[in-house]
N, C-alpha and C. Protein backbone atom coordinates (compact mmCIF):
# COMPACT_ATOMS: atom_id res chain seq x y z
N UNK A 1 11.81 -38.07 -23.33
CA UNK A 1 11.56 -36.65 -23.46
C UNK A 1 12.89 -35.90 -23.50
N UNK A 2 13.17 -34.75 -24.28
CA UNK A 2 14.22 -34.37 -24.41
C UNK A 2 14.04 -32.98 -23.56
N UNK A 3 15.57 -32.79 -23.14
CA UNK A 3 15.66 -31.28 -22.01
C UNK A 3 16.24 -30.60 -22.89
N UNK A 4 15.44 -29.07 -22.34
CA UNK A 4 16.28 -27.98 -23.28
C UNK A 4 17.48 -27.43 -21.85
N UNK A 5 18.30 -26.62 -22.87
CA UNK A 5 18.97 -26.47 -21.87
C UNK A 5 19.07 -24.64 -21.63
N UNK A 6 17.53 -24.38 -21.53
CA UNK A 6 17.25 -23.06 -21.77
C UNK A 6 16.27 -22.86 -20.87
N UNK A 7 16.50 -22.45 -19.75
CA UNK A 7 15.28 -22.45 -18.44
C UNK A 7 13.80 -21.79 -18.96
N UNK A 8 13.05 -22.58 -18.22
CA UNK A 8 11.45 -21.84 -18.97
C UNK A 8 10.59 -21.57 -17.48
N UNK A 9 11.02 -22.20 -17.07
CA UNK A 9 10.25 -22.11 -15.71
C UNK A 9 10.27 -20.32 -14.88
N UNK A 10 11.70 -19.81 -15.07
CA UNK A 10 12.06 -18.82 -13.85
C UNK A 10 13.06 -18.40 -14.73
N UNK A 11 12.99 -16.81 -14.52
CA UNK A 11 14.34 -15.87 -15.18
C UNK A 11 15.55 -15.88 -14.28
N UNK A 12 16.01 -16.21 -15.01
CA UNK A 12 17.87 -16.63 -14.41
C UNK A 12 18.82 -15.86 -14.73
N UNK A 13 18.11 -14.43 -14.94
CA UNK A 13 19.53 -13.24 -15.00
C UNK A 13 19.36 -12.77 -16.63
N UNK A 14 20.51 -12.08 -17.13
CA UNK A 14 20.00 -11.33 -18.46
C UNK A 14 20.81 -12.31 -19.22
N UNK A 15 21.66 -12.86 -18.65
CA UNK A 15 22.57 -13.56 -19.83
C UNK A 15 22.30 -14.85 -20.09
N UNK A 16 20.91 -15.62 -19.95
CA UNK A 16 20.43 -16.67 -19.95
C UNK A 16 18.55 -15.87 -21.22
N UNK A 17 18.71 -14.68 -21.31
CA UNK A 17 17.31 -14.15 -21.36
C UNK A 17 17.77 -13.46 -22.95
N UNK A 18 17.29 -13.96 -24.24
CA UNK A 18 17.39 -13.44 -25.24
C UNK A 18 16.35 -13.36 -26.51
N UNK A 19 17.00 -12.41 -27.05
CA UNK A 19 16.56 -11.43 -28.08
C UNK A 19 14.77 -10.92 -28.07
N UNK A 20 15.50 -9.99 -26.80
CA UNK A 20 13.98 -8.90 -26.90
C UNK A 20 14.58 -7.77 -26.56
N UNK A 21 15.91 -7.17 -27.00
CA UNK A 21 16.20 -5.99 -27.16
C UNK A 21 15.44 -5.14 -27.46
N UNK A 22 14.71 -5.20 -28.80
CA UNK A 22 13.42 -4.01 -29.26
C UNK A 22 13.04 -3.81 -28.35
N UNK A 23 11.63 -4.78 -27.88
CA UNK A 23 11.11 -4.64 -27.09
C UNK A 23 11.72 -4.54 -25.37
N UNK A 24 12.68 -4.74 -25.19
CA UNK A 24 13.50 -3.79 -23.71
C UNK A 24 13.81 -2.53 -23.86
N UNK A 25 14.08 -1.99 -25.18
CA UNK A 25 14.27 -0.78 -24.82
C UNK A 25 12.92 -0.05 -25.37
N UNK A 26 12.04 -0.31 -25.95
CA UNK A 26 10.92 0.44 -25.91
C UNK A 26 10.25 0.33 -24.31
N UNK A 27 9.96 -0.72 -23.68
CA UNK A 27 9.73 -0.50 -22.44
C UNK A 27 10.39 0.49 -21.45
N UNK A 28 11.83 0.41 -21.42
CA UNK A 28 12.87 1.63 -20.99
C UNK A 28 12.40 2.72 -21.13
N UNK A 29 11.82 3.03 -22.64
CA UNK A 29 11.61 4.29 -23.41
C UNK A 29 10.49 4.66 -22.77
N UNK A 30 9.10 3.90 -22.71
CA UNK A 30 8.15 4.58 -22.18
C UNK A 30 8.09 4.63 -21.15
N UNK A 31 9.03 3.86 -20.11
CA UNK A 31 8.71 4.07 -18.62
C UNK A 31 9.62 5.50 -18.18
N UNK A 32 11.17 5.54 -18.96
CA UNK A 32 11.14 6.87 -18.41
C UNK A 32 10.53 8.44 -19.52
N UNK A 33 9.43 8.11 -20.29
CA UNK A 33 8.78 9.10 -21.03
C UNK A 33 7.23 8.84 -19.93
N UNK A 34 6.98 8.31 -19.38
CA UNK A 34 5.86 8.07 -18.64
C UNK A 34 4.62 7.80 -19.35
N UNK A 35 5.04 6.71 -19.99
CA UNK A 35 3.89 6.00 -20.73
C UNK A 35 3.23 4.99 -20.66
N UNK A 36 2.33 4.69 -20.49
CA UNK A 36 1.61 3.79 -19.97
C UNK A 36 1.64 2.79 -21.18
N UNK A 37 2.42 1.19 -20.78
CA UNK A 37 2.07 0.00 -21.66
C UNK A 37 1.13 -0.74 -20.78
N UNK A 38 0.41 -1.45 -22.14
CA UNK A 38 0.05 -3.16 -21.58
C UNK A 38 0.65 -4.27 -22.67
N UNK A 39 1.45 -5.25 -21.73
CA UNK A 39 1.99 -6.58 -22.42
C UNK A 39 0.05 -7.26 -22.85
N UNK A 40 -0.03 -7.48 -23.97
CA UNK A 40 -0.89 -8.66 -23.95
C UNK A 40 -0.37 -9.80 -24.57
N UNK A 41 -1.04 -10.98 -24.55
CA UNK A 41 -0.46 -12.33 -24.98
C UNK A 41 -1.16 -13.17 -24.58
N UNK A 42 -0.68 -13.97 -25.42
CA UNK A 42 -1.30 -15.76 -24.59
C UNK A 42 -0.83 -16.30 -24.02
N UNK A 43 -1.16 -16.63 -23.35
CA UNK A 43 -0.12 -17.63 -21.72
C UNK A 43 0.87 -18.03 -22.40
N UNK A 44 2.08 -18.31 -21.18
CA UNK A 44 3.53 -18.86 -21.87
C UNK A 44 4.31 -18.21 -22.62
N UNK A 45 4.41 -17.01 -22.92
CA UNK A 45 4.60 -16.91 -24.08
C UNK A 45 5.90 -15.34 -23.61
N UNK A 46 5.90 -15.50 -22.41
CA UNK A 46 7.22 -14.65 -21.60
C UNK A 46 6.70 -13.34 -21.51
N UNK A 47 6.06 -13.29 -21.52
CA UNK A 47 5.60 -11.60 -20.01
C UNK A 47 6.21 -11.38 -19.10
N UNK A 48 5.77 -12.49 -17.97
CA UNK A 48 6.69 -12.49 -16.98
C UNK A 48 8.44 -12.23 -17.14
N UNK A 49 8.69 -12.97 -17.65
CA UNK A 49 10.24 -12.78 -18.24
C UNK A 49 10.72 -11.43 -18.81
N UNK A 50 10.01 -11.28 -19.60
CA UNK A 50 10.54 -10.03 -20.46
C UNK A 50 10.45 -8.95 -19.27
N UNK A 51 9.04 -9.29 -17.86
CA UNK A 51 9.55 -7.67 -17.35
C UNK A 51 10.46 -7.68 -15.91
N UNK A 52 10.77 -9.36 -15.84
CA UNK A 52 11.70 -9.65 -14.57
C UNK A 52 13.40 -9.24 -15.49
N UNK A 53 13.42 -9.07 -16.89
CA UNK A 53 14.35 -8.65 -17.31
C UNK A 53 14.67 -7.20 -17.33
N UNK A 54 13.64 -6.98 -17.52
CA UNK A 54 13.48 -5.22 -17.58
C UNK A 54 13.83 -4.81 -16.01
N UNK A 55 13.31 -5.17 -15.24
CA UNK A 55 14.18 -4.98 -13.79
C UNK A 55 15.17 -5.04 -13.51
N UNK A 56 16.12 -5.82 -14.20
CA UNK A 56 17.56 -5.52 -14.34
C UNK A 56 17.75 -4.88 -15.49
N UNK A 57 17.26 -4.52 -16.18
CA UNK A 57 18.08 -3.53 -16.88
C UNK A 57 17.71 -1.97 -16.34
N UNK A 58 16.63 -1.41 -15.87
CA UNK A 58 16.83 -0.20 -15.83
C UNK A 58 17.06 0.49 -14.55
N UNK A 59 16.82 1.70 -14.35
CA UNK A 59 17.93 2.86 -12.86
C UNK A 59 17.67 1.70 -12.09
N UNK A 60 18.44 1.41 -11.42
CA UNK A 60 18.46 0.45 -9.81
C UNK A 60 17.71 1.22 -8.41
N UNK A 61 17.73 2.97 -8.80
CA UNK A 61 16.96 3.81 -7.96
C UNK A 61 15.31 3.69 -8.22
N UNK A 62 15.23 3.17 -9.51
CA UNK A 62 13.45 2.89 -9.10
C UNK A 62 13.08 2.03 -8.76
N UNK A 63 11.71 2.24 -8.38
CA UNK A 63 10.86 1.04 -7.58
C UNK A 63 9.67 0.33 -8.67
N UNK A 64 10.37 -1.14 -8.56
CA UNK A 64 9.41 -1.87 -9.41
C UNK A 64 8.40 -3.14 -8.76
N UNK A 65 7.51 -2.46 -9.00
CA UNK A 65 6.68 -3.70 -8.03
C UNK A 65 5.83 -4.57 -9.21
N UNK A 66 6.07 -5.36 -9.06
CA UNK A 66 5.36 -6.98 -10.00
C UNK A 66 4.02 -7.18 -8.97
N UNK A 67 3.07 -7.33 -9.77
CA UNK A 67 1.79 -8.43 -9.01
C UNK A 67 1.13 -8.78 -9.98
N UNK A 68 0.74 -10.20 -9.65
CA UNK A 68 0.33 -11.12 -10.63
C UNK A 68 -1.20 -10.80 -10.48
N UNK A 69 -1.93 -10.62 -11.09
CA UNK A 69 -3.63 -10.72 -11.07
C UNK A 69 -4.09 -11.47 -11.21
N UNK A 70 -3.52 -12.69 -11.83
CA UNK A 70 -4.37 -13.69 -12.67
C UNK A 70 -5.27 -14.65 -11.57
N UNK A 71 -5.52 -14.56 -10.47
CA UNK A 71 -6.49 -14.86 -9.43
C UNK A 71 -7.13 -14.08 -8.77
N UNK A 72 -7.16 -13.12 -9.07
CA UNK A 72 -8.26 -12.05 -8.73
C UNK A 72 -9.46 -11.95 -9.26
N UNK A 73 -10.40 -11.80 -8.46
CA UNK A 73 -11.55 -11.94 -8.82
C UNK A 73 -12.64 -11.00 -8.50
N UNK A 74 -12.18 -9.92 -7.84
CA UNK A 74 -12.50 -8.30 -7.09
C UNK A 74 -12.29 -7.34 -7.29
N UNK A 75 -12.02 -6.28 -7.17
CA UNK A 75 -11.70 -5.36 -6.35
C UNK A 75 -10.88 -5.24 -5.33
N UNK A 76 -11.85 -6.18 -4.48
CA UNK A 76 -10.63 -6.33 -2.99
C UNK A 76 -9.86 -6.92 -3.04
N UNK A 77 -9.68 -8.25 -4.34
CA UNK A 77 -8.74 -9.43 -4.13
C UNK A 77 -7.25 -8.63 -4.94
N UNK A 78 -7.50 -7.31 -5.73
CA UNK A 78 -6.90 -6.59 -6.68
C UNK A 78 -5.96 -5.71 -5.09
N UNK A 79 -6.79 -5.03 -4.52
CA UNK A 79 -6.08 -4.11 -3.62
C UNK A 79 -5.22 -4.64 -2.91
N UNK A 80 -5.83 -6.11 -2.48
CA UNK A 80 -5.03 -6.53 -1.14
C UNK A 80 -3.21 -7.28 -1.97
N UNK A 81 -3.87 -7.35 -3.01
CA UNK A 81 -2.55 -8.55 -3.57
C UNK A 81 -1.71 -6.60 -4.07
N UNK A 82 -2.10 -5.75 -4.57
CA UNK A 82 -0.98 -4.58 -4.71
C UNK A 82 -0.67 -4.32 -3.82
N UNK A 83 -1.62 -3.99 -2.31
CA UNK A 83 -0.80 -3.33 -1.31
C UNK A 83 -0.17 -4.36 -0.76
N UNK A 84 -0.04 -6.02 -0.94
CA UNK A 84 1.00 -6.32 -0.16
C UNK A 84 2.40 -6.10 -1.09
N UNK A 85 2.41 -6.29 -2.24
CA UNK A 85 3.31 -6.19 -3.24
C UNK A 85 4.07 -5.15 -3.05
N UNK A 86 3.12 -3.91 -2.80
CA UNK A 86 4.03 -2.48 -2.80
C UNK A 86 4.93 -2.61 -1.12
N UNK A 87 4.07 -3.29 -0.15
CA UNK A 87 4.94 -3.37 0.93
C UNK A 87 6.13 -4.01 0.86
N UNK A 88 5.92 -5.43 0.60
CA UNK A 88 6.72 -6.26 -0.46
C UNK A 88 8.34 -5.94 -0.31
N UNK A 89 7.64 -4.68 -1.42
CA UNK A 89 8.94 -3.65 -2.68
C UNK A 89 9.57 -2.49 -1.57
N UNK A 90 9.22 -2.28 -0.48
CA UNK A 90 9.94 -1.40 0.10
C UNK A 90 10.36 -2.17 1.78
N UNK A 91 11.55 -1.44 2.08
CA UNK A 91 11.86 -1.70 3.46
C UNK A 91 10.94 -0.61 4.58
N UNK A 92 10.67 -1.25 5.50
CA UNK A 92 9.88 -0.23 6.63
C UNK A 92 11.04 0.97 7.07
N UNK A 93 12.33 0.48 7.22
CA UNK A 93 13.05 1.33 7.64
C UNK A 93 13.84 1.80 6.79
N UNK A 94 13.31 2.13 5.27
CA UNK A 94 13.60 3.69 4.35
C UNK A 94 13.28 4.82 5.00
N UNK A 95 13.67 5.89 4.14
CA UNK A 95 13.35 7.10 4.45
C UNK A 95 11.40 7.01 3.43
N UNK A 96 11.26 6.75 2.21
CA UNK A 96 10.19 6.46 1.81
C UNK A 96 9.23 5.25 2.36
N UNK A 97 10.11 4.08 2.55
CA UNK A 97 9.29 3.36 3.36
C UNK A 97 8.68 3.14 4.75
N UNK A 98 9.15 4.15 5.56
CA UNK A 98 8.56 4.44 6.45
C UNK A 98 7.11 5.16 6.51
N UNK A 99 7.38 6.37 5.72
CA UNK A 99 6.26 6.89 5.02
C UNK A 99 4.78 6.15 4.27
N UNK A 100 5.60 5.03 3.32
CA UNK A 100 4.58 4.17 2.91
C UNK A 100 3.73 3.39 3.95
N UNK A 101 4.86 2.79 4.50
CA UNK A 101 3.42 1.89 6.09
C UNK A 101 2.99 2.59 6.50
N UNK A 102 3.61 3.82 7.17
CA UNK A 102 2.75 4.43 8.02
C UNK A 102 1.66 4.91 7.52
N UNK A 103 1.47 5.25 5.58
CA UNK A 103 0.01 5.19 5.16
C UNK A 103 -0.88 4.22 5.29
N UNK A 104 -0.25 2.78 5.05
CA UNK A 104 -1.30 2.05 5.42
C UNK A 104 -1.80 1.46 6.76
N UNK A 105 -1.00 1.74 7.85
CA UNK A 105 -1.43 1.50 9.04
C UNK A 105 -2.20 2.65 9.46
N UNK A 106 -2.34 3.97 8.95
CA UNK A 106 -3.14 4.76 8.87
C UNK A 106 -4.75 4.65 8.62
N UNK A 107 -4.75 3.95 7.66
CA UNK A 107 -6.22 3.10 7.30
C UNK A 107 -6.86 1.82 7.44
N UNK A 108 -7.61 1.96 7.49
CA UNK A 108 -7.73 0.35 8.11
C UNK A 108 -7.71 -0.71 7.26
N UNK A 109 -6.79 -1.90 7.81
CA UNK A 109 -6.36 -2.91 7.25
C UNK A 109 -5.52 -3.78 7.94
N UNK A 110 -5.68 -4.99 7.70
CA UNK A 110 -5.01 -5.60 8.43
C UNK A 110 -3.52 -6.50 7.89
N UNK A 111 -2.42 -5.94 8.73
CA UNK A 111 -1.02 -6.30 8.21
C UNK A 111 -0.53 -7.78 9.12
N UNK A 112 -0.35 -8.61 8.42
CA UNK A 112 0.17 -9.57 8.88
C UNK A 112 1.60 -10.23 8.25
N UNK A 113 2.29 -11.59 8.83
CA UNK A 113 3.39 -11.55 8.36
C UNK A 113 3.57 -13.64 7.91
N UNK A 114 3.98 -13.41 7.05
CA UNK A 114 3.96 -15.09 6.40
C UNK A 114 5.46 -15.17 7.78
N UNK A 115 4.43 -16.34 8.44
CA UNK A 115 5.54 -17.28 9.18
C UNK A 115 6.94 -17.83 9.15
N UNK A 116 6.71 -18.52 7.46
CA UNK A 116 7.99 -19.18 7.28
C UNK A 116 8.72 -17.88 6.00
N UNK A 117 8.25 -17.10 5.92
CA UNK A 117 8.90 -15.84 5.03
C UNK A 117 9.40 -14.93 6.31
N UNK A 118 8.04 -14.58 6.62
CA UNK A 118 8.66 -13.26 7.13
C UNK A 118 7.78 -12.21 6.29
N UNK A 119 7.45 -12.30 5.48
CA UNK A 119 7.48 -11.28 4.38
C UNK A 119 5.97 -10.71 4.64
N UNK A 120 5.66 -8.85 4.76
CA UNK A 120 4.27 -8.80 5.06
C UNK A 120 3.27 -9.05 3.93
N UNK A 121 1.82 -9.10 4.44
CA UNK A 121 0.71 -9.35 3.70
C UNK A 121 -0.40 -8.43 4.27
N UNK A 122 -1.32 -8.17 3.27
CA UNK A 122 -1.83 -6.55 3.35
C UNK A 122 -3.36 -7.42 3.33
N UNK A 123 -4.51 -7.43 4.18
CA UNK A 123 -5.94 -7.94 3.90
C UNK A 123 -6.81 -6.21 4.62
N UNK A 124 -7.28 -5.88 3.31
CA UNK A 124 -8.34 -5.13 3.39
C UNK A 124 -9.69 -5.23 3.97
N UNK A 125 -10.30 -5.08 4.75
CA UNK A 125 -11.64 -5.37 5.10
C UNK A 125 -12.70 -4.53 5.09
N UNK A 126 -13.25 -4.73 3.74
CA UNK A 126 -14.42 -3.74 3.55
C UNK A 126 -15.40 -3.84 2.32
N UNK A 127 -16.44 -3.16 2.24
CA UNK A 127 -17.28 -3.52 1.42
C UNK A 127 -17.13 -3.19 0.04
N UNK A 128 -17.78 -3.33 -1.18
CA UNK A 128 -17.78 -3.42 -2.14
C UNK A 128 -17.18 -1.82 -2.77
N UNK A 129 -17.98 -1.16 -2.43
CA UNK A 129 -17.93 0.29 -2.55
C UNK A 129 -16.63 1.12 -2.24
N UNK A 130 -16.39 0.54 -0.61
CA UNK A 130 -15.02 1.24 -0.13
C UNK A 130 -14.13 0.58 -1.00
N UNK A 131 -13.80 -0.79 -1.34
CA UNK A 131 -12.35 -0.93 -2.08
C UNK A 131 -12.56 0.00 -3.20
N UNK A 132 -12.85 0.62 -4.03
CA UNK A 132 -12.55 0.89 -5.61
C UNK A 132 -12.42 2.43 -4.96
N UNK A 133 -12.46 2.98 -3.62
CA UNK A 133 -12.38 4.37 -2.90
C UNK A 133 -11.12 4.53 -2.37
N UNK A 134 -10.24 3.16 -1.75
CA UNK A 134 -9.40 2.75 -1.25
C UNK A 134 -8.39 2.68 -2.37
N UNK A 135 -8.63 2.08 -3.64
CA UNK A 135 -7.93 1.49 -4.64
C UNK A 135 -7.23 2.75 -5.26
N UNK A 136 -8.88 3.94 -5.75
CA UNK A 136 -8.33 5.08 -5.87
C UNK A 136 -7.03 6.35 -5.25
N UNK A 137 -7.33 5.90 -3.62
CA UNK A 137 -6.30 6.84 -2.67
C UNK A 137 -5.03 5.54 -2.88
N UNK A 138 -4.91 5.11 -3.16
CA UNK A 138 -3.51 3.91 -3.34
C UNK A 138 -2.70 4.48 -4.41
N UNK A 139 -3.42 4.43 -5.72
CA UNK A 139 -3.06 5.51 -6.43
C UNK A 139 -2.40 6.61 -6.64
N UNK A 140 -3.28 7.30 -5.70
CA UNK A 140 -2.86 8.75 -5.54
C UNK A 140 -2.32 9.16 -4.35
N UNK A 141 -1.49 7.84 -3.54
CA UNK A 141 -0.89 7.99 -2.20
C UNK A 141 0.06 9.54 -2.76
N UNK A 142 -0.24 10.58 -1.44
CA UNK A 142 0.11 11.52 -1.36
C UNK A 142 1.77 11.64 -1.44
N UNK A 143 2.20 10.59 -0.40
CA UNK A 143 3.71 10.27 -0.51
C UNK A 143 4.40 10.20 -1.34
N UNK A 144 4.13 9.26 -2.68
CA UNK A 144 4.31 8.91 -3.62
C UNK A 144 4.88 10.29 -4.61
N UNK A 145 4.14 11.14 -4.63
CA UNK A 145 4.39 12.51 -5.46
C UNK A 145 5.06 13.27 -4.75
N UNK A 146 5.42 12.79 -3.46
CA UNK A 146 6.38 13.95 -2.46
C UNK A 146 7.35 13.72 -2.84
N UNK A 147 7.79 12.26 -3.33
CA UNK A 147 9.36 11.50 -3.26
C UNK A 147 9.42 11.66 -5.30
N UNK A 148 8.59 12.38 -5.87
CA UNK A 148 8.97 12.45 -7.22
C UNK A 148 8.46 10.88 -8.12
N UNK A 149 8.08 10.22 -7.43
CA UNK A 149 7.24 9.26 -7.58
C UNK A 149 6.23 9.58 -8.35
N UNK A 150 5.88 8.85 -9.85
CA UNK A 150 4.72 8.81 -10.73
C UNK A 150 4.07 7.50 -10.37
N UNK A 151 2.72 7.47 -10.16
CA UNK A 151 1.84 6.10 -10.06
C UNK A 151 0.96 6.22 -11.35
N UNK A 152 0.59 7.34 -12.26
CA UNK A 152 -0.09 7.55 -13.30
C UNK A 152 -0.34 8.94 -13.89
N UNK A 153 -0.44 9.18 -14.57
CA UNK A 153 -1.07 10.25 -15.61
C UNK A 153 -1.83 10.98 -15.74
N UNK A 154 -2.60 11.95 -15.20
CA UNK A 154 -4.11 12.27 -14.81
C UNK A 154 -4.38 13.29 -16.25
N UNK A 155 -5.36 13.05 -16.88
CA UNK A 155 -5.01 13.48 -18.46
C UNK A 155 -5.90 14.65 -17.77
């Protein structure tokens, strides 16, 4: 079997990551015009990549949170995998991230912490109805628009 010598597995920085200029700076373009994309594709085929690149390329002052969906199977399995992500993406002891936990320890949920990480994890507990009520105020966390923060578009 022959090796490439071009990593496929994991993005290894920008100077290993080529020719999707177009498409990096149209992403650039609509994220600071506030436009809503969706990547579609067929597996493999560098999603992931193209937007672990886009994280290094644009302001270092925004906040980019990645979560994978592709095992979700809910509602709840959707909330719990963003709100740990968004915890994830911020430190508790920001000036915004303080703000952020203290929304979600505000509501009920349960915060726990991976052992050999460290790193928190967000499990929602509730019925069918409350997550997509929950999902909505996540959204529209109040905080979020205090700090100049866009989560979406309300047409």
């Amino acid at each position: 079997m022959m090796t490439t010598p071009f990593p496929t597995t994991t993005y290894n920085g920008p100077e290993y990551f080529g020719d999707r200029v177009k498409e990096t700076n149209t992403l650039i373009s609509n994220i600071e015009n506030q436009q809503s994309t969706t990547l579609i594709a067929v597996r493999r085929i560098g999603k992931t990549g193209l937007l672990n690149h886009l994280r290094n390329k644009i302001n270092k002052d925004w906040l980019c949170i990645y979560v994978d969906i592709l095992y979700t199977s809910s509602t709840n399995d959707f909330l719990n995998i963003l709100s740990t992500a968004i915890l994830r993406s911020v430190s508790e002891n920001s000036s915004i991230g303080k703000k952020i936990w203290n929304f979600f320890k505000s509501i009920q949920l349960n915060i726990s912490y991976d052992a050999l990480s460290g790193e928190p994890s967000v499990n929602f507990k509730m019925h069918k109805k409350e997550s997509k009520t929950h999902l909505k105020h996540l959204f529209e966390m109040p905080i979020l628009q205090q700090h100049g923060i866009s989560t979406f578009k309300k047409n």
